[in-house]
Protein backbone atom coordinates (compact mmCIF):
# COMPACT_ATOMS: atom_id res chain seq x y z
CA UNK A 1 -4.42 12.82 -24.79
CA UNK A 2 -1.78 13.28 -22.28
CA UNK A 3 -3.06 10.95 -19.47
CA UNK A 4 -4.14 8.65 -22.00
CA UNK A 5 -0.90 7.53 -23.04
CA UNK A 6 -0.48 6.42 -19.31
CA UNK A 7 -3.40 4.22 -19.31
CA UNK A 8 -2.81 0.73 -19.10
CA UNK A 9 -4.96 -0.57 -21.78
CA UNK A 10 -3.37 2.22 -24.67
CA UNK A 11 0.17 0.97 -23.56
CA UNK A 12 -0.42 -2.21 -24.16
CA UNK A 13 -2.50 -1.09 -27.64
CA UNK A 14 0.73 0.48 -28.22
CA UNK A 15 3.34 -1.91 -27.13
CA UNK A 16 5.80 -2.81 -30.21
CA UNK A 17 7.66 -4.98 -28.67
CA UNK A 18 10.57 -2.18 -27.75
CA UNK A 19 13.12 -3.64 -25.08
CA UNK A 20 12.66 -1.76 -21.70
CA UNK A 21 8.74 -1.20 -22.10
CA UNK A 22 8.21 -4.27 -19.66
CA UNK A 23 8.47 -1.53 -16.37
CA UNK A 24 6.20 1.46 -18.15
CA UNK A 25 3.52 -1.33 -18.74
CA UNK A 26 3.75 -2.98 -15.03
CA UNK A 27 4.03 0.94 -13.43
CA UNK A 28 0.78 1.60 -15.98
CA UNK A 29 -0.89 -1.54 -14.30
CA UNK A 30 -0.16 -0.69 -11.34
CA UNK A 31 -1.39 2.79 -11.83
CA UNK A 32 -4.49 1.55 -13.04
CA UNK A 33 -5.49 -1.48 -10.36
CA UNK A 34 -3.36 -0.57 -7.22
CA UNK A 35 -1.09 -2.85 -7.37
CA UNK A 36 -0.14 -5.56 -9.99
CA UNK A 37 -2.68 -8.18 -10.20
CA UNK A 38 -2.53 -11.93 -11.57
CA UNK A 39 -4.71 -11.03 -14.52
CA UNK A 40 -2.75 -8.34 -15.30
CA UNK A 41 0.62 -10.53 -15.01
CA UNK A 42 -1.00 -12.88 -17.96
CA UNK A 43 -2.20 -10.10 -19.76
CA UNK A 44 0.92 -8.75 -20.29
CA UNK A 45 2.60 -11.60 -20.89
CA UNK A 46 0.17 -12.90 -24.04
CA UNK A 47 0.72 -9.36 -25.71
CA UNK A 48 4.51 -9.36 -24.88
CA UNK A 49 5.52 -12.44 -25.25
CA UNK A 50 7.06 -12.37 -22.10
CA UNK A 51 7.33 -15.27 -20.42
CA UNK A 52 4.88 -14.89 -17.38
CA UNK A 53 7.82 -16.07 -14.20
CA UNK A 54 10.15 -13.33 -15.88
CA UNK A 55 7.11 -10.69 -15.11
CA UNK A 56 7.18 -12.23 -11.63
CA UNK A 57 10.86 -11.61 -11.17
CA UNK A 58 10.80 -8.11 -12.06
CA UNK A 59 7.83 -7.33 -9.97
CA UNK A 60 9.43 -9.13 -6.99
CA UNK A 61 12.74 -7.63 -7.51
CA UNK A 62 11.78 -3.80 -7.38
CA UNK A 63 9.93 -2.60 -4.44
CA UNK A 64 7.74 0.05 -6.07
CA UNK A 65 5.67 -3.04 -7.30
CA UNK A 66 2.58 -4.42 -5.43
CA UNK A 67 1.63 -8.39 -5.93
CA UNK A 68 -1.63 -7.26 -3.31
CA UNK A 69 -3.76 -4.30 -2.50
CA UNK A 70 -2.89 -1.71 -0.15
CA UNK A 71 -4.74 -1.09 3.05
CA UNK A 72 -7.32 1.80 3.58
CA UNK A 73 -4.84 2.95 5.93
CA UNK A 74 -1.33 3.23 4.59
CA UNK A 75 0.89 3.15 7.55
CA UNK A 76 4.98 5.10 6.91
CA UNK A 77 6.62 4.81 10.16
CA UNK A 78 9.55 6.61 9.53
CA UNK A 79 13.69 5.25 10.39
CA UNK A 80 15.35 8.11 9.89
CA UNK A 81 18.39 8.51 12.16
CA UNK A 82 16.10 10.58 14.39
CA UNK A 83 13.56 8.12 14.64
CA UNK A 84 16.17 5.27 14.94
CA UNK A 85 17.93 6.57 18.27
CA UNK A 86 14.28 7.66 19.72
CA UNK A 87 12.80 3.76 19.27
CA UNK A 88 11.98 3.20 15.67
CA UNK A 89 13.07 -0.46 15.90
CA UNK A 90 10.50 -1.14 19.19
CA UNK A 91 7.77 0.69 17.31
CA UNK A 92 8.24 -1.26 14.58
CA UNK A 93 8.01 -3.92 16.29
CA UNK A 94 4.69 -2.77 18.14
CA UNK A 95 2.81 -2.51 14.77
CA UNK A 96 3.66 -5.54 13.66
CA UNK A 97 2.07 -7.19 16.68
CA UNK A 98 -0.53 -4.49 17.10
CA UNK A 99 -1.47 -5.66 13.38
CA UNK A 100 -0.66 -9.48 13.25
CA UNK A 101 1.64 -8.29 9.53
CA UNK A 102 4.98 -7.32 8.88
CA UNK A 103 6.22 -4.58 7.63
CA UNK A 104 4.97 -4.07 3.79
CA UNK A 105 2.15 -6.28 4.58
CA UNK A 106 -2.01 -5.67 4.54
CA UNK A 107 -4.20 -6.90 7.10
CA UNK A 108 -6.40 -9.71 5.74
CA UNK A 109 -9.34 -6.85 6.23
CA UNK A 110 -7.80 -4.90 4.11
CA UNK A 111 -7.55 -1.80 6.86
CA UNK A 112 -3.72 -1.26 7.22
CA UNK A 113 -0.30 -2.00 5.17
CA UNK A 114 2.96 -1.15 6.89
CA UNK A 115 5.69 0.19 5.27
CA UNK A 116 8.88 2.09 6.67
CA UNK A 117 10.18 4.95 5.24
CA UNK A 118 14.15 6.52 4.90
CA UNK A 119 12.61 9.93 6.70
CA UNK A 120 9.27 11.81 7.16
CA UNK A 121 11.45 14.99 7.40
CA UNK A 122 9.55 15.54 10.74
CA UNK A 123 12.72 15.04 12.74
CA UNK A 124 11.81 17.31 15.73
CA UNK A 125 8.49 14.94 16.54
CA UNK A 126 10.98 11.56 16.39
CA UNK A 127 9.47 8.91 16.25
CA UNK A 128 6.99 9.86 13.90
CA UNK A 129 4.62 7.74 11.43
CA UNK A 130 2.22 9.04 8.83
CA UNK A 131 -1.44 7.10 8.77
CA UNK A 132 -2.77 8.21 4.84
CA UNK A 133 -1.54 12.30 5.43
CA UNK A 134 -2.07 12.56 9.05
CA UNK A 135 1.09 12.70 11.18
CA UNK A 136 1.85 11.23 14.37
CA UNK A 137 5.17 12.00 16.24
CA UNK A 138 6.52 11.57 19.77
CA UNK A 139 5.13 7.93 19.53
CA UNK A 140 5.36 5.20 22.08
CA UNK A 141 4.13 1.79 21.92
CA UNK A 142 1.10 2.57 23.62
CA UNK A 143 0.43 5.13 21.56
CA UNK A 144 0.81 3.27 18.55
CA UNK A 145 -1.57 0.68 19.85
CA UNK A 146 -4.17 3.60 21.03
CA UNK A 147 -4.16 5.28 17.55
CA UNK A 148 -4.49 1.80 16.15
CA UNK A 149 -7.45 0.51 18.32
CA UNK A 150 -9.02 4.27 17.38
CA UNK A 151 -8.79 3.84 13.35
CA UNK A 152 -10.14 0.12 14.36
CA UNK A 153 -13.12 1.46 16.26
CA UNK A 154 -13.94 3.99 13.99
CA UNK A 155 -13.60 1.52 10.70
CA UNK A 156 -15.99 -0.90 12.55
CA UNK A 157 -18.53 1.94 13.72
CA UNK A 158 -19.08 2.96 9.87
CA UNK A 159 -18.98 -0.50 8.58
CA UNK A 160 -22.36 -0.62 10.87
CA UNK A 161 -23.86 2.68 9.99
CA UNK A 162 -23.04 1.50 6.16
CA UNK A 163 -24.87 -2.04 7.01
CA UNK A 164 -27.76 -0.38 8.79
CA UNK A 165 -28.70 2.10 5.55
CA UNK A 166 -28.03 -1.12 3.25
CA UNK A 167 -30.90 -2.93 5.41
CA UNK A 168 -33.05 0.40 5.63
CA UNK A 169 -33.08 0.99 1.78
CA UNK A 170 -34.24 -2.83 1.61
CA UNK A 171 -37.22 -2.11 3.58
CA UNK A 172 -38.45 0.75 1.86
């Protein structure tokens, strides 16, 4: 019963029209799609009452909500002071162009979303990132752009195999 209360749909079976339970419902949608989609947004507003642009604004005003979905590949390059004084900035910088987004932005193929991050607490590999759990540190541009071009290759490689057993299963 527990982690049904935290479902989207029973909070908004449940909502009474309470002032405050405008975050708890978008954190419940977001729990439930990703990230905060239109349909959602109207949703919420025709059982709140809530006019849908004052949804908006509170989604766009706290940065724990998502207007798209994250990548595969969630990307937290740290900017700690560590990582700061070892190149943070440049790397930054490097992703962004390695990935044609900016920082809490997707790829339009949905592989990769940027973010930065206060610390990693990995301060002896500075400067570090985290790709999903795996942790990178004692990054350079190029190394950045090599890890990149690797998650790339492999995405592409199983996007194949995947299309290959599609086309086998057709022809049996």
């Amino acid at each position: 019963m527990e982690k049904r209360k935290g479902d989207f749909n029973y909070r908004l079976w449940r909502y009474d029209g309470k002032p405050g339970e405008l975050i708890p419902l978008l954190q419940s949608a977001q729990d439930h799609f990703g990230y905060i989609p239109l349909r959602a947004i109207k949703h919420i507003s025709s059982i709140t009452k809530i006019p849908e642009s004052t949804i908006y604004g509170v989604i766009t005003f706290y940065s724990q909500f998502r207007l798209s979905p994250m990548g595969k590949n969630v990307i937290k390059l740290c900017c700690g002071t560590a990582c700061h004084v070892s190149g943070a900035t440049m790397l930054s910088d490097t992703l962004q162009d390695e990935l044609g987004i900016e920082v809490g932005g997707t790829t339009e193929d949905g592989l990769f979303s940027i973010f930065t991050v206060a610390c990693l607490g990995c301060c002896s590999l500075a400067p570090v990132m985290m790709i999903n759990d795996e942790t990178y540190g004692k990054l350079t541009p190029a190394s950045i752009r090599k890890t990149i071009r690797k998650i790339r290759r492999e995405a592409t490689k199983l996007q194949v195999n995947q299309q290959a057993e599609k086309t086998e299963q057709l022809e049996v």
